[in-house]
Protein backbone atom coordinates (compact mmCIF):
# COMPACT_ATOMS: atom_id res chain seq x y z
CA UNK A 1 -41.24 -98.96 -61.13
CA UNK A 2 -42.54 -95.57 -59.35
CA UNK A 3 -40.64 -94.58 -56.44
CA UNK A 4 -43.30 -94.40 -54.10
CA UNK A 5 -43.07 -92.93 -50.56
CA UNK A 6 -42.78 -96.32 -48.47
CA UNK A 7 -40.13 -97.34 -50.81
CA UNK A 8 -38.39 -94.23 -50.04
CA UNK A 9 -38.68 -94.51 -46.36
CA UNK A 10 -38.19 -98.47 -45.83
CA UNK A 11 -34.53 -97.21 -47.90
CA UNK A 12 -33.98 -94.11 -45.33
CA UNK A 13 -34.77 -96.63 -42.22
CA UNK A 14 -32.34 -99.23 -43.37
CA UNK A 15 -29.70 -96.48 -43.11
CA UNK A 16 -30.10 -96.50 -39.57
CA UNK A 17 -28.05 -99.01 -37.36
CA UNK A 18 -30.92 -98.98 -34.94
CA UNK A 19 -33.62 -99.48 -37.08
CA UNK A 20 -31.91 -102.53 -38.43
CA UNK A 21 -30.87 -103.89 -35.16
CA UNK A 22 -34.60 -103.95 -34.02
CA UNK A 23 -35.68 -105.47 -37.41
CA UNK A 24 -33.13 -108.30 -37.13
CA UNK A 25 -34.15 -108.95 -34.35
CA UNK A 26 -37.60 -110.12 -35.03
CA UNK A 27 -36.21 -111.95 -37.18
CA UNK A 28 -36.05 -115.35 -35.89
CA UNK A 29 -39.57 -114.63 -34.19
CA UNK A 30 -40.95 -114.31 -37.96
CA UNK A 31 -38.44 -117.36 -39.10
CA UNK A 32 -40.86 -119.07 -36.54
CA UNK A 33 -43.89 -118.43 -37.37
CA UNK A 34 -43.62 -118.44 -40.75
CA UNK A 35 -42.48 -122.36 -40.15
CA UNK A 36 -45.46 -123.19 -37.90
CA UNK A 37 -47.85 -121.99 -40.66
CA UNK A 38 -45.93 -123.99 -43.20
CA UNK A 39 -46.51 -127.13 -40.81
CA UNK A 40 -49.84 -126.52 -40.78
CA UNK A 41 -50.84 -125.55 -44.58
CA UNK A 42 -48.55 -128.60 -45.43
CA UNK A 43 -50.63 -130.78 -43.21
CA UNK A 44 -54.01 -129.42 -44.80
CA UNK A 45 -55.00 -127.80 -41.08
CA UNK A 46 -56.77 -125.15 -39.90
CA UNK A 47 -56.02 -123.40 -36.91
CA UNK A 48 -59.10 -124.90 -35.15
CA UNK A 49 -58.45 -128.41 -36.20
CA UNK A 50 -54.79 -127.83 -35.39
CA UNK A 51 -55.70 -126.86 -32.34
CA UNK A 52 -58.46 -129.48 -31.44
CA UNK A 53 -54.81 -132.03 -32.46
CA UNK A 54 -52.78 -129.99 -30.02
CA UNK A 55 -55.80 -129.51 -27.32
CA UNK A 56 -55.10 -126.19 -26.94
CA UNK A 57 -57.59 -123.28 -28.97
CA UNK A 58 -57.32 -121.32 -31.87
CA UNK A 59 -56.54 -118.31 -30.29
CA UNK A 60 -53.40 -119.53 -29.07
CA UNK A 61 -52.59 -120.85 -32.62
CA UNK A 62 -53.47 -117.54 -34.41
CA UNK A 63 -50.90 -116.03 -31.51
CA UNK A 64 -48.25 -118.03 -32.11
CA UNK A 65 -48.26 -118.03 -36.15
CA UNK A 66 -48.42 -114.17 -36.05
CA UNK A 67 -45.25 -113.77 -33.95
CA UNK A 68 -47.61 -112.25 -30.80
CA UNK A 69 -46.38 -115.40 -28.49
CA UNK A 70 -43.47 -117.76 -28.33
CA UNK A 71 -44.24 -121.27 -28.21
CA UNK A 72 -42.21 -123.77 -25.59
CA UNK A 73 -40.06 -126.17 -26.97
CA UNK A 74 -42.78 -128.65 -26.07
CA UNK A 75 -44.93 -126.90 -27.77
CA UNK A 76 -43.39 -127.23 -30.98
CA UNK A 77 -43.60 -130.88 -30.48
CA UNK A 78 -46.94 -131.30 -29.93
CA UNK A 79 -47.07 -128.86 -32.78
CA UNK A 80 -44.88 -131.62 -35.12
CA UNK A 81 -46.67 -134.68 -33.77
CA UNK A 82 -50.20 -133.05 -34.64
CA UNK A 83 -49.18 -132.07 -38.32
CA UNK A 84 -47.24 -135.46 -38.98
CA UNK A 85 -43.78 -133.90 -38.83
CA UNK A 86 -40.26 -134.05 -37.64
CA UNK A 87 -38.93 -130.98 -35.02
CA UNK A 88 -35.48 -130.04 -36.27
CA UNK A 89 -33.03 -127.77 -34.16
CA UNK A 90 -29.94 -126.36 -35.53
CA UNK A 91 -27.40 -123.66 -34.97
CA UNK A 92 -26.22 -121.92 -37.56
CA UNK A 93 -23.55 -119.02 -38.17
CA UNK A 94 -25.11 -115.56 -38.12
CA UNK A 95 -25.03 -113.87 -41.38
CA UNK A 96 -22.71 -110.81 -41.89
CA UNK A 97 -24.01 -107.29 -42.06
CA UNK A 98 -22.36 -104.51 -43.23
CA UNK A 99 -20.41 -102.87 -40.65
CA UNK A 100 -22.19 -99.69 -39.04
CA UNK A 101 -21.04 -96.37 -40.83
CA UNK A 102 -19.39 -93.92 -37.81
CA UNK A 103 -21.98 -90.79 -36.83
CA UNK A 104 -20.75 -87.83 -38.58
CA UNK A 105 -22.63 -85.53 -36.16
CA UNK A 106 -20.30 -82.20 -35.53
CA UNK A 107 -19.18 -80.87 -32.12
């Protein structure tokens, strides 16, 4: 495969404990959404009709599937009552990252 240019940068950003912090931490928003619109496909939904279940609009449904908004709790279970589902919780042990290389900037 070509090393192409976003390749090449996505690499040089990773190197950078900041970078990654900020990426892990929309993590669990993308975790999320990627969920909701797994509820939904699985339910053979559309957003609208989705919505029309939920009474709430589209809008709102697009929002929260494309990480823009954080549903409420409640939310979600109005979410898992209108796609025929089960809300699940759980806790789980973060994963381990590498441990942060020390600056090497001089004095």
């Amino acid at each position: 495969m070509k090393d192409r240019t976003v390749d090449r940068l996505t690499e040089t950003w990773r190197q950078d404990p900041e970078y990654v912090a900020a990426y892990d931490a929309l993590d669990h928003e993308f975790a999320l959404a990627k969920e909701m619109i797994l509820a939904r496909t699985r339910a053979r939904l559309s957003q609208t009709q989705l919505a029309e279940k939920m009474g709430t609009d589209q809008a709102r449904i697009s929002r929260w599937e494309s990480g823009a908004a954080s549903p409420t709790v409640e939310t979600l279970r109005r979410m898992a009552d209108a796609t025929g589902m089960e809300l699940v919780v759980r806790f789980k042990r973060p994963r381990r990252s590498k441990p942060a290389q020390p600056n090497r900037a001089t004095v």
